[in-house]
C-alpha atoms as a PDB file:
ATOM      1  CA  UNK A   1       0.000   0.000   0.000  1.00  0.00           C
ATOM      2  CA  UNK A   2       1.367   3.340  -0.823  1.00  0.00           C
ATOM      3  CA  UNK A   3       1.736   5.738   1.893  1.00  0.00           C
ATOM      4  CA  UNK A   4      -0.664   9.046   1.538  1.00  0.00           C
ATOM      5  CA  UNK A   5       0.818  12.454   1.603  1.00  0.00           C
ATOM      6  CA  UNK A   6      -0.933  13.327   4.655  1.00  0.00           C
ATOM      7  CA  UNK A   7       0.359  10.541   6.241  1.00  0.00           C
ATOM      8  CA  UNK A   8       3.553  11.326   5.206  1.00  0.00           C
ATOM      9  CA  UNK A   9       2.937  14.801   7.342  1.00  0.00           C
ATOM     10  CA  UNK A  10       1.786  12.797  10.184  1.00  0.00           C
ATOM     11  CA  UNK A  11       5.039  10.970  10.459  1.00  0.00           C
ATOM     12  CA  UNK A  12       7.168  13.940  10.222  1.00  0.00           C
ATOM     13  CA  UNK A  13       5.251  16.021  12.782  1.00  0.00           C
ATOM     14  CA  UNK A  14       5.509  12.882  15.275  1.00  0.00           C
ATOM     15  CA  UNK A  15       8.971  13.046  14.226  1.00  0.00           C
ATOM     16  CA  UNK A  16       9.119  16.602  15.623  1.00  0.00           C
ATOM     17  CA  UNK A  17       7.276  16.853  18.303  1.00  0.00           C
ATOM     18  CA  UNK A  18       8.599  14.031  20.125  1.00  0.00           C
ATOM     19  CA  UNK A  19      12.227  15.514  19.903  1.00  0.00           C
ATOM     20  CA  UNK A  20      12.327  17.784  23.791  1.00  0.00           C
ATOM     21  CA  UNK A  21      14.760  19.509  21.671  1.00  0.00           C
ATOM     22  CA  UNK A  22      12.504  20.807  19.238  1.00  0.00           C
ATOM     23  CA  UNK A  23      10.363  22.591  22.053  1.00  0.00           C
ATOM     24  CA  UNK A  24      12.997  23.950  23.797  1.00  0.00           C
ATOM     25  CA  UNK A  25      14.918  25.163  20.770  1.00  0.00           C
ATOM     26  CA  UNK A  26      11.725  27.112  19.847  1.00  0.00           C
ATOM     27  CA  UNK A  27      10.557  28.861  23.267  1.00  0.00           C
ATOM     28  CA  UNK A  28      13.959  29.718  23.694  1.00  0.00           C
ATOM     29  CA  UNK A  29      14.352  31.279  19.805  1.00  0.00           C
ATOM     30  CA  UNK A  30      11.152  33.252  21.101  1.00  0.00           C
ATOM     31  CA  UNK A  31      12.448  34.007  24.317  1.00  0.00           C
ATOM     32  CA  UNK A  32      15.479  35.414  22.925  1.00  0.00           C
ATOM     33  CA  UNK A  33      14.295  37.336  19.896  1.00  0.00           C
ATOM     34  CA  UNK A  34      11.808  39.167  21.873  1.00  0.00           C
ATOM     35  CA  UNK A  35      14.265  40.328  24.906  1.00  0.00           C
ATOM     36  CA  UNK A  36      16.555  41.681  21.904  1.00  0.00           C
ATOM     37  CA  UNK A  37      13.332  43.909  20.993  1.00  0.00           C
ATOM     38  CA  UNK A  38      12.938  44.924  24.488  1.00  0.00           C
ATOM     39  CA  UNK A  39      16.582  45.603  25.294  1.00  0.00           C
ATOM     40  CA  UNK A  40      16.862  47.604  21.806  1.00  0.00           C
ATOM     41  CA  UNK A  41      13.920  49.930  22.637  1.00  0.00           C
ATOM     42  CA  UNK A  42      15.287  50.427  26.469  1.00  0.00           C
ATOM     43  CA  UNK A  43      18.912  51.136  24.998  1.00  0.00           C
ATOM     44  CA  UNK A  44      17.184  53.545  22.236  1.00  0.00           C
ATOM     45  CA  UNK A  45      17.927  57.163  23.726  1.00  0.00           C
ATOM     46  CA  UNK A  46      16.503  59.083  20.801  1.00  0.00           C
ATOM     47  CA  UNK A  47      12.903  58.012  20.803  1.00  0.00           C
ATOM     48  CA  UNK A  48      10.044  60.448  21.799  1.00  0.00           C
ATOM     49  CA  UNK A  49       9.298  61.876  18.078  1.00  0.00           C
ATOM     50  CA  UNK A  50       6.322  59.727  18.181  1.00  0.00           C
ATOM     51  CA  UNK A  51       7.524  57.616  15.305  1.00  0.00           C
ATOM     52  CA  UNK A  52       7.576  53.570  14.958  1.00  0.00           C
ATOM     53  CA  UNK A  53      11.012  52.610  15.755  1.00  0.00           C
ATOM     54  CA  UNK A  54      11.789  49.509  13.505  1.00  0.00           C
ATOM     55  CA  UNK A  55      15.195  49.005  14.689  1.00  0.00           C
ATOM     56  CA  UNK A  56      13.777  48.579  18.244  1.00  0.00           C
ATOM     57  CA  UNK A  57      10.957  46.227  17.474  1.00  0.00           C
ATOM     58  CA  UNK A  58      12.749  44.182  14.973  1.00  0.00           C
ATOM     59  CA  UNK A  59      16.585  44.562  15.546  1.00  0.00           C
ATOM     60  CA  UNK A  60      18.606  42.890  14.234  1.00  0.00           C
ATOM     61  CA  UNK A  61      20.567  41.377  16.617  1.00  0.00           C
ATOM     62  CA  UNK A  62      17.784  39.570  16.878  1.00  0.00           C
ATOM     63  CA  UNK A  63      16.016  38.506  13.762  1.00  0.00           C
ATOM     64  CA  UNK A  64      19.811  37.337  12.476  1.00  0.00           C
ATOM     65  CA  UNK A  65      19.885  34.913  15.563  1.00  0.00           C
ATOM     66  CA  UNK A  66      16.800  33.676  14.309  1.00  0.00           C
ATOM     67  CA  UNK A  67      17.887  33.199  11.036  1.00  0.00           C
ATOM     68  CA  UNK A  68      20.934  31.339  12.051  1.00  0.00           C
ATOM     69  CA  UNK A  69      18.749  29.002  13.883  1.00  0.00           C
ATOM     70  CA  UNK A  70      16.255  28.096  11.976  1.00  0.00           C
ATOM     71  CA  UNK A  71      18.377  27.529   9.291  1.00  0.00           C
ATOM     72  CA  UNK A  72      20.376  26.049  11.624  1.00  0.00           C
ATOM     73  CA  UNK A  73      17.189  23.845  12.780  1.00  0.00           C
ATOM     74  CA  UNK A  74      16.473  22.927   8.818  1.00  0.00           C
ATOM     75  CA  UNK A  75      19.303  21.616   7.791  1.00  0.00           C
ATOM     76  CA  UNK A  76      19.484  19.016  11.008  1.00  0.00           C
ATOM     77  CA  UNK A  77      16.036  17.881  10.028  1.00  0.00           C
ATOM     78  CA  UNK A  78      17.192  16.589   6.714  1.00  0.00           C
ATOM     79  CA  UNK A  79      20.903  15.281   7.650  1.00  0.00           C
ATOM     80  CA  UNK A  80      20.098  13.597  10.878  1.00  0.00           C
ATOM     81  CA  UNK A  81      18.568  10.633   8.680  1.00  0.00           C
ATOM     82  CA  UNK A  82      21.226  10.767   6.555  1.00  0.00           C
ATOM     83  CA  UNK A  83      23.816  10.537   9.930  1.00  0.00           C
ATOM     84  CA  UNK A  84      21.738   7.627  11.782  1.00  0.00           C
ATOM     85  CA  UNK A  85      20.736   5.486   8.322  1.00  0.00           C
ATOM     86  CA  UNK A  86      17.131   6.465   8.989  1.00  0.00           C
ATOM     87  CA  UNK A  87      16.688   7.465   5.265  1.00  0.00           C
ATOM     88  CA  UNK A  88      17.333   3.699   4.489  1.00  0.00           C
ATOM     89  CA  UNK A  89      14.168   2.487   6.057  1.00  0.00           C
ATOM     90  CA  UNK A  90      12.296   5.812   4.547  1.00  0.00           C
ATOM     91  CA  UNK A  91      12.767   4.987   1.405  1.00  0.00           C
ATOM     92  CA  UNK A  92      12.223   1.586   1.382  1.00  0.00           C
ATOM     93  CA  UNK A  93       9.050   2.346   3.142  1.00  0.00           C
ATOM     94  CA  UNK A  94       7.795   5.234   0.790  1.00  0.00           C
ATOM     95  CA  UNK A  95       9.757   4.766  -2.447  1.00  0.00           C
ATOM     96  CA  UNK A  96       8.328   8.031  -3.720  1.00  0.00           C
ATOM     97  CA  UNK A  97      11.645  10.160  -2.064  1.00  0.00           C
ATOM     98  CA  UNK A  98      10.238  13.468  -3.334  1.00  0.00           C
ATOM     99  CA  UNK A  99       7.051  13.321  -1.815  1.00  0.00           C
ATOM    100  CA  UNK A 100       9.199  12.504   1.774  1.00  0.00           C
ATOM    101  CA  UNK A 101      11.021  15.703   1.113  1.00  0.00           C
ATOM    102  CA  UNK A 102       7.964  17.189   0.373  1.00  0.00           C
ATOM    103  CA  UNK A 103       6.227  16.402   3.631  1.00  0.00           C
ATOM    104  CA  UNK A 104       9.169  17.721   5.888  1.00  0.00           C
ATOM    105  CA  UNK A 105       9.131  20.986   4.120  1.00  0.00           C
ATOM    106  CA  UNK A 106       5.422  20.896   4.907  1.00  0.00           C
ATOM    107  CA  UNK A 107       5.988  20.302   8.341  1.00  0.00           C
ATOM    108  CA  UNK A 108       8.605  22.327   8.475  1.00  0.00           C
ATOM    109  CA  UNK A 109       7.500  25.458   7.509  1.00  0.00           C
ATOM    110  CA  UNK A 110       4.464  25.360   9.510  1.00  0.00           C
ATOM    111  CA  UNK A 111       6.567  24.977  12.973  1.00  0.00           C
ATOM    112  CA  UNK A 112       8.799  27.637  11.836  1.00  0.00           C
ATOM    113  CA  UNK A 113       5.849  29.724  10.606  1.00  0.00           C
ATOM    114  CA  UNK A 114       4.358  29.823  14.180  1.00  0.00           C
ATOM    115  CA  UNK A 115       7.815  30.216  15.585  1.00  0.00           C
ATOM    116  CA  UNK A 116       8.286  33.194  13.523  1.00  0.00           C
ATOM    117  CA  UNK A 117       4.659  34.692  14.396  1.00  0.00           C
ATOM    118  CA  UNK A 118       5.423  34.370  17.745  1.00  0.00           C
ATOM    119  CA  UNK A 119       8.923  36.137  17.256  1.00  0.00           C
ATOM    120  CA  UNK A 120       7.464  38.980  15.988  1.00  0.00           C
ATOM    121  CA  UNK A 121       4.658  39.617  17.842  1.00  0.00           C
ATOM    122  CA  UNK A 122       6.769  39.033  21.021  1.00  0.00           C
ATOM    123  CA  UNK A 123       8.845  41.817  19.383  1.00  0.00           C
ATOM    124  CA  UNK A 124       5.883  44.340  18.878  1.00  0.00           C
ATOM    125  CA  UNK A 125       4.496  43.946  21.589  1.00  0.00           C
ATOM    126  CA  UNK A 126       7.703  44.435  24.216  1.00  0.00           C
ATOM    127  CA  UNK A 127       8.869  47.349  21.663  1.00  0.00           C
ATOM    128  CA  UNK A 128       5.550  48.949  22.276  1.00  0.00           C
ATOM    129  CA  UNK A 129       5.572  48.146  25.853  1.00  0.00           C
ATOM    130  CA  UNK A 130       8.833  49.984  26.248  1.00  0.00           C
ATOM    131  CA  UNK A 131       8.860  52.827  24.070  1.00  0.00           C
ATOM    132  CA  UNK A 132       4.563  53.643  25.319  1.00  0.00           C
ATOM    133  CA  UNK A 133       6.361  54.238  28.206  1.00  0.00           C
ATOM    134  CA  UNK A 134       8.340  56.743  27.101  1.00  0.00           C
ATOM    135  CA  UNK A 135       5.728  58.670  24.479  1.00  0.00           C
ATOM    136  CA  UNK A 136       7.164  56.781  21.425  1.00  0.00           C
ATOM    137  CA  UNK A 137       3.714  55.715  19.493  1.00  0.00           C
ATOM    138  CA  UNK A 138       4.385  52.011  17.770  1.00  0.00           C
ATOM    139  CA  UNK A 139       0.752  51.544  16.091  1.00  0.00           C
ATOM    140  CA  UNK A 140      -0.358  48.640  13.498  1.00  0.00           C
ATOM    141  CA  UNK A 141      -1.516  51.907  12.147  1.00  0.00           C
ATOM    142  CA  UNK A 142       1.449  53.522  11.048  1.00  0.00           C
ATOM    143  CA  UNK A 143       2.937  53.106   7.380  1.00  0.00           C
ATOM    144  CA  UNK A 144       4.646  50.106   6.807  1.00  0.00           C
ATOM    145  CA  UNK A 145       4.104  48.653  10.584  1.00  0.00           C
ATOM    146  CA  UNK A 146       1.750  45.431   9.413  1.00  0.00           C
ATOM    147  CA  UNK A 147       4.882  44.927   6.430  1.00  0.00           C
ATOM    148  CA  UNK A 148       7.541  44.766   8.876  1.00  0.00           C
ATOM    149  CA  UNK A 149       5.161  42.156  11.207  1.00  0.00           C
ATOM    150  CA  UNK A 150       4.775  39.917   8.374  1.00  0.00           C
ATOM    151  CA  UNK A 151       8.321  39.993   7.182  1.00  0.00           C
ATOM    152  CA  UNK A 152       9.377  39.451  10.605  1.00  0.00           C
ATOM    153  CA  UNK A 153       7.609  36.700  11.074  1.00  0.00           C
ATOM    154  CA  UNK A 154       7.570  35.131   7.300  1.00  0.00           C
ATOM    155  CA  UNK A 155      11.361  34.830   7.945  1.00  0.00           C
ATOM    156  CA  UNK A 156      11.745  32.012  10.042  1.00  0.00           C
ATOM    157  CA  UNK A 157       9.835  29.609   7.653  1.00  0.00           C
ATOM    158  CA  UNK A 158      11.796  31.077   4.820  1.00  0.00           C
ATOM    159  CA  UNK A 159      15.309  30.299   6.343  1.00  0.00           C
ATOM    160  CA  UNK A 160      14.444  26.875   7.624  1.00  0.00           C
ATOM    161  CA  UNK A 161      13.187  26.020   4.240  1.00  0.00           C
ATOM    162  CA  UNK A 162      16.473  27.086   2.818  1.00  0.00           C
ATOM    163  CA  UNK A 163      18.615  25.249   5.595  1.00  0.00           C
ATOM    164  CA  UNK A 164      16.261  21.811   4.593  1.00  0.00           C
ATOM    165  CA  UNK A 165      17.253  22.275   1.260  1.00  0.00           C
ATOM    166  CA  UNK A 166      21.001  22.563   2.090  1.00  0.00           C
ATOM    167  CA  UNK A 167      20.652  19.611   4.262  1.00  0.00           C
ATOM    168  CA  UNK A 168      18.852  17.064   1.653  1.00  0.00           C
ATOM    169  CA  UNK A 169      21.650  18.762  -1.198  1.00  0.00           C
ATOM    170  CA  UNK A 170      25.550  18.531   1.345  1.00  0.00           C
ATOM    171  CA  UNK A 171      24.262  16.036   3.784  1.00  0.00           C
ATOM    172  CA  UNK A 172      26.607  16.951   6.166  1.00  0.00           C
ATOM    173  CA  UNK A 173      25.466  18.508   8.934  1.00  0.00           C
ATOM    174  CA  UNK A 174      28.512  21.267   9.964  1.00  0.00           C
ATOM    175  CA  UNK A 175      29.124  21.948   6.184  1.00  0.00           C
ATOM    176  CA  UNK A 176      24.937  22.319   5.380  1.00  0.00           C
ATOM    177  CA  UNK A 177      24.806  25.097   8.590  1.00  0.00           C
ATOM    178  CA  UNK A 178      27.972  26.982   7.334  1.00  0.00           C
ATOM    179  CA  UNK A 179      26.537  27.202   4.007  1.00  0.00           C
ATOM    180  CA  UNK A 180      23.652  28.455   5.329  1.00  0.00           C
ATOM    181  CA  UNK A 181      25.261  30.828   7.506  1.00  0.00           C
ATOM    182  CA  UNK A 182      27.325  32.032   4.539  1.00  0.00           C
ATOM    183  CA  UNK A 183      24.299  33.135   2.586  1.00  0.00           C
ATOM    184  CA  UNK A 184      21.951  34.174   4.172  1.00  0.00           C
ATOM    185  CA  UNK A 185      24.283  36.302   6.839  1.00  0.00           C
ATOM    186  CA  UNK A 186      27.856  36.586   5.777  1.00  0.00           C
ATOM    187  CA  UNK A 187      27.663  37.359   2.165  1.00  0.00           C
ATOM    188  CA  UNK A 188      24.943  40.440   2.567  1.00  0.00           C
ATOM    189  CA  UNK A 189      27.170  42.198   4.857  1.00  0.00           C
ATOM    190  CA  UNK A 190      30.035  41.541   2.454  1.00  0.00           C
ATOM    191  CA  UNK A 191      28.067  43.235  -0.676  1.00  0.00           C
ATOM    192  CA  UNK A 192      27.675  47.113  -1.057  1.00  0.00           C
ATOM    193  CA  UNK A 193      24.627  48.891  -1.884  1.00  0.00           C
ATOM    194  CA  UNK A 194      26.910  51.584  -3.749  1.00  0.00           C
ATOM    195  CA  UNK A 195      27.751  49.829  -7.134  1.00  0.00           C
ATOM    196  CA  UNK A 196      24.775  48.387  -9.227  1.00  0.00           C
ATOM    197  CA  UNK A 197      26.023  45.007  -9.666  1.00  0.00           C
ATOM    198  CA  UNK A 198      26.553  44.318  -6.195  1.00  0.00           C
ATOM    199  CA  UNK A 199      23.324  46.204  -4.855  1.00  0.00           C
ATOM    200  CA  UNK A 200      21.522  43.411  -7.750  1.00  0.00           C
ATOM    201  CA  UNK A 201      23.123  40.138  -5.928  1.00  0.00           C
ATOM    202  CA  UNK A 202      22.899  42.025  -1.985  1.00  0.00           C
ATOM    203  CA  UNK A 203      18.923  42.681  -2.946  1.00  0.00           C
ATOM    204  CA  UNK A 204      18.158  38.916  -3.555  1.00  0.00           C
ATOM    205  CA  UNK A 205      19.654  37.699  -0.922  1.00  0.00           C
ATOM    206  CA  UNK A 206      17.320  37.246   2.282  1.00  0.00           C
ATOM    207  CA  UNK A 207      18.833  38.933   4.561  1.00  0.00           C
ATOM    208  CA  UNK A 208      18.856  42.114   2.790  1.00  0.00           C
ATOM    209  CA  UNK A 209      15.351  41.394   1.666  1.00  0.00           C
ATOM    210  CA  UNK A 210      14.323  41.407   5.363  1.00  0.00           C
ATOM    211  CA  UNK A 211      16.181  44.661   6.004  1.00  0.00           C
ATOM    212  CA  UNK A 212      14.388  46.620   3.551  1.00  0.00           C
ATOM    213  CA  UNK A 213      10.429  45.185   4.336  1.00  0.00           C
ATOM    214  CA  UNK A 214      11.141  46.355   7.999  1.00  0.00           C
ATOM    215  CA  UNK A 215      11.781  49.788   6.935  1.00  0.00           C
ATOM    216  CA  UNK A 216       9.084  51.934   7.180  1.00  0.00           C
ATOM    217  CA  UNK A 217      10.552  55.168   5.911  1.00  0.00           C
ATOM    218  CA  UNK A 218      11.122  55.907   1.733  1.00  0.00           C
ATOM    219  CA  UNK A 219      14.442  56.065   0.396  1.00  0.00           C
ATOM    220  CA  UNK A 220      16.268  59.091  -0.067  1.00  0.00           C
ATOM    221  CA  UNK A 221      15.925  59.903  -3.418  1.00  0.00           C
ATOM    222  CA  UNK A 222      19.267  61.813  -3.521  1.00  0.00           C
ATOM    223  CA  UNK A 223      20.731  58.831  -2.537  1.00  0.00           C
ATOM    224  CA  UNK A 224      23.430  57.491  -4.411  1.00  0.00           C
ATOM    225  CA  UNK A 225      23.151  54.035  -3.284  1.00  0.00           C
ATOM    226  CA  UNK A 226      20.700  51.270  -4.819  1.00  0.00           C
ATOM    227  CA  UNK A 227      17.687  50.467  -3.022  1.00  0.00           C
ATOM    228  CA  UNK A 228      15.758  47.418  -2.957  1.00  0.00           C
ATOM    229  CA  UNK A 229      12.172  47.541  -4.301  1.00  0.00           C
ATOM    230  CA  UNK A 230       9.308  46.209  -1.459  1.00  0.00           C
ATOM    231  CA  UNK A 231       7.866  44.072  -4.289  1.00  0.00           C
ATOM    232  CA  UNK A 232      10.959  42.515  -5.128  1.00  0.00           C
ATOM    233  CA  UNK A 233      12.234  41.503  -1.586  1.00  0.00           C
ATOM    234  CA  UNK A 234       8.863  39.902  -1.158  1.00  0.00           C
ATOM    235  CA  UNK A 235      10.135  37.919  -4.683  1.00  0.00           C
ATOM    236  CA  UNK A 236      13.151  36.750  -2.944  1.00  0.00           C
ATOM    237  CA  UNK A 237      11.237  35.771  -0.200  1.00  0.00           C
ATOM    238  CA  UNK A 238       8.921  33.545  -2.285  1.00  0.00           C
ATOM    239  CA  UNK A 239      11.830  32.270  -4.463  1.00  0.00           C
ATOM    240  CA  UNK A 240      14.737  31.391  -1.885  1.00  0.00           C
ATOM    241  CA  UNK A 241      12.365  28.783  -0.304  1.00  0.00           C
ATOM    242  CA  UNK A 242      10.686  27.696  -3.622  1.00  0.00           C
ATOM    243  CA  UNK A 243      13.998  27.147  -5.272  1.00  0.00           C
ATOM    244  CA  UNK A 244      15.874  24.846  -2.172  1.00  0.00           C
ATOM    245  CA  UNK A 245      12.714  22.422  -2.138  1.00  0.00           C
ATOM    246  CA  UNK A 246      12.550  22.144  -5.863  1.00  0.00           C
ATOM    247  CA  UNK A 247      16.544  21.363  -5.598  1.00  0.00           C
ATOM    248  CA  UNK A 248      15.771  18.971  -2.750  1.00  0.00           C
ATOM    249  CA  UNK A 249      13.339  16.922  -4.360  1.00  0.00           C
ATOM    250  CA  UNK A 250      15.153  16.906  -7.853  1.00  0.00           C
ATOM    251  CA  UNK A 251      18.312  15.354  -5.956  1.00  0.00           C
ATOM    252  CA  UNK A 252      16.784  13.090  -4.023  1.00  0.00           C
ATOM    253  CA  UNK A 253      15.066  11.342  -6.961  1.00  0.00           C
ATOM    254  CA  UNK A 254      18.250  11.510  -9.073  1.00  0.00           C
ATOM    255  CA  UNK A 255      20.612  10.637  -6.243  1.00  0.00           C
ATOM    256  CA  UNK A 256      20.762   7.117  -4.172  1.00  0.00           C
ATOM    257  CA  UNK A 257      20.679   7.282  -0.661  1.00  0.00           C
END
């Protein structure tokens, strides 16, 4: 009997949930996150202009440690099987490898998509907390406010996606993470914003695609660096994740075990 998709799901949330680790890795992601939000607005001497202070509800600091980990987090999912043989008995159980993949992206996302929800919202609400205190207005009302929630929160899923992919694709657990790390951290802050050809490859990277939805201000246009467009950071958002499944379930039905 072949195995349904959405039992396929079933296994790999039973898979997840039963790991202690996986809970603790995630309230402590949340924990952390949203004390960066709080100690950024407490640390943030120039509010008081009644303005939404991004930087303070979604710093950095931060949103990059979340990154790191749920890339991090990704990438485990996929080459723990491949460390302990598990992927043997997988596929002999469900020959249909893509569809495996499949389901662990499914699952996958969806933890990291409440993880991420819960990030940001932690982050909102202790930024607003901190800076009501002090007559600094954060409102879902302001420009750009509800764009920097979602983005905030859409980036979990979209960098544990990416680390799954680079798990299924090295298999190695230390060299999938450092890949990962490379990309989506290390090589924006390498790139410059000043010369086209590097603002083009900085701008579709995620990273730098999560830097610009959180900004709620227009660019100056007097500028002379490049900015990246709010439609097309959303792109890179949609493709980065897209692009490692695909990859993942094209190798594992080309590649044996």
């Amino acid at each position: 009997m072949t195995a349904r998709f959405g039992d396929l799901v079933a296994a790999e949330w039973i898979k997840t949930r039963s790991l202690r680790s996986s809970w603790w890795t995630a309230g402590l992601t949340v924990l952390f996150v949203t004390g960066s939000a709080a100690a950024a607005a407490l640390s943030d001497e120039a509010v008081g202009d009644g303005g939404f202070r991004p930087f303070d509800a979604f710093p950095a600091a931060g949103y990059w440690t979340l990154m790191l980990i749920a890339a991090g987090v990704g990438a485990l999912g996929a080459v723990g099987e491949y460390s302990s043989g598990l992927i043997c008995a997988t596929t002999v159980a469900v020959p249909a490898r893509g569809s495996v993949v499949l389901a662990k992206a499914a699952v996958t996302a969806a933890v990291w998509t409440v993880v991420g929800t819960a990030c940001a919202a932690g982050s909102y609400l202790a930024a607003r907390a901190v800076l009501g205190e002090r007559q600094a207005g954060v409102s879902l009302d302001d420009p750009g406010v509800l764009r920097a929630l979602a983005a905030s929160a859409l980036l979990a899923p979209v960098c544990a996606l990416v680390g799954l992919g680079l798990g299924v694709l090295i298999r190695h657990g230390a060299a999938s993470i450092g890949a990962g790390v490379f990309a989506l951290l290390m090589l924006p802050a390498m790139l410059s914003d000043g010369n086209r050809w590097s603002a083009d490859v900085k701008h579709a990277l995620v990273g730098a695609a999560w830097k610009r939805l959180v900004e709620t201000w227009e660019p100056d246009p007097h500028s002379l660096a490049h900015t990246a467009t709010v439609p097309g950071s959303w792109t890179v958002y949609l493709l980065w994740p897209l692009v490692a499944v695909a990859l993942a379930v094209h190798t594992v039905r080309h590649r044996d075990v």
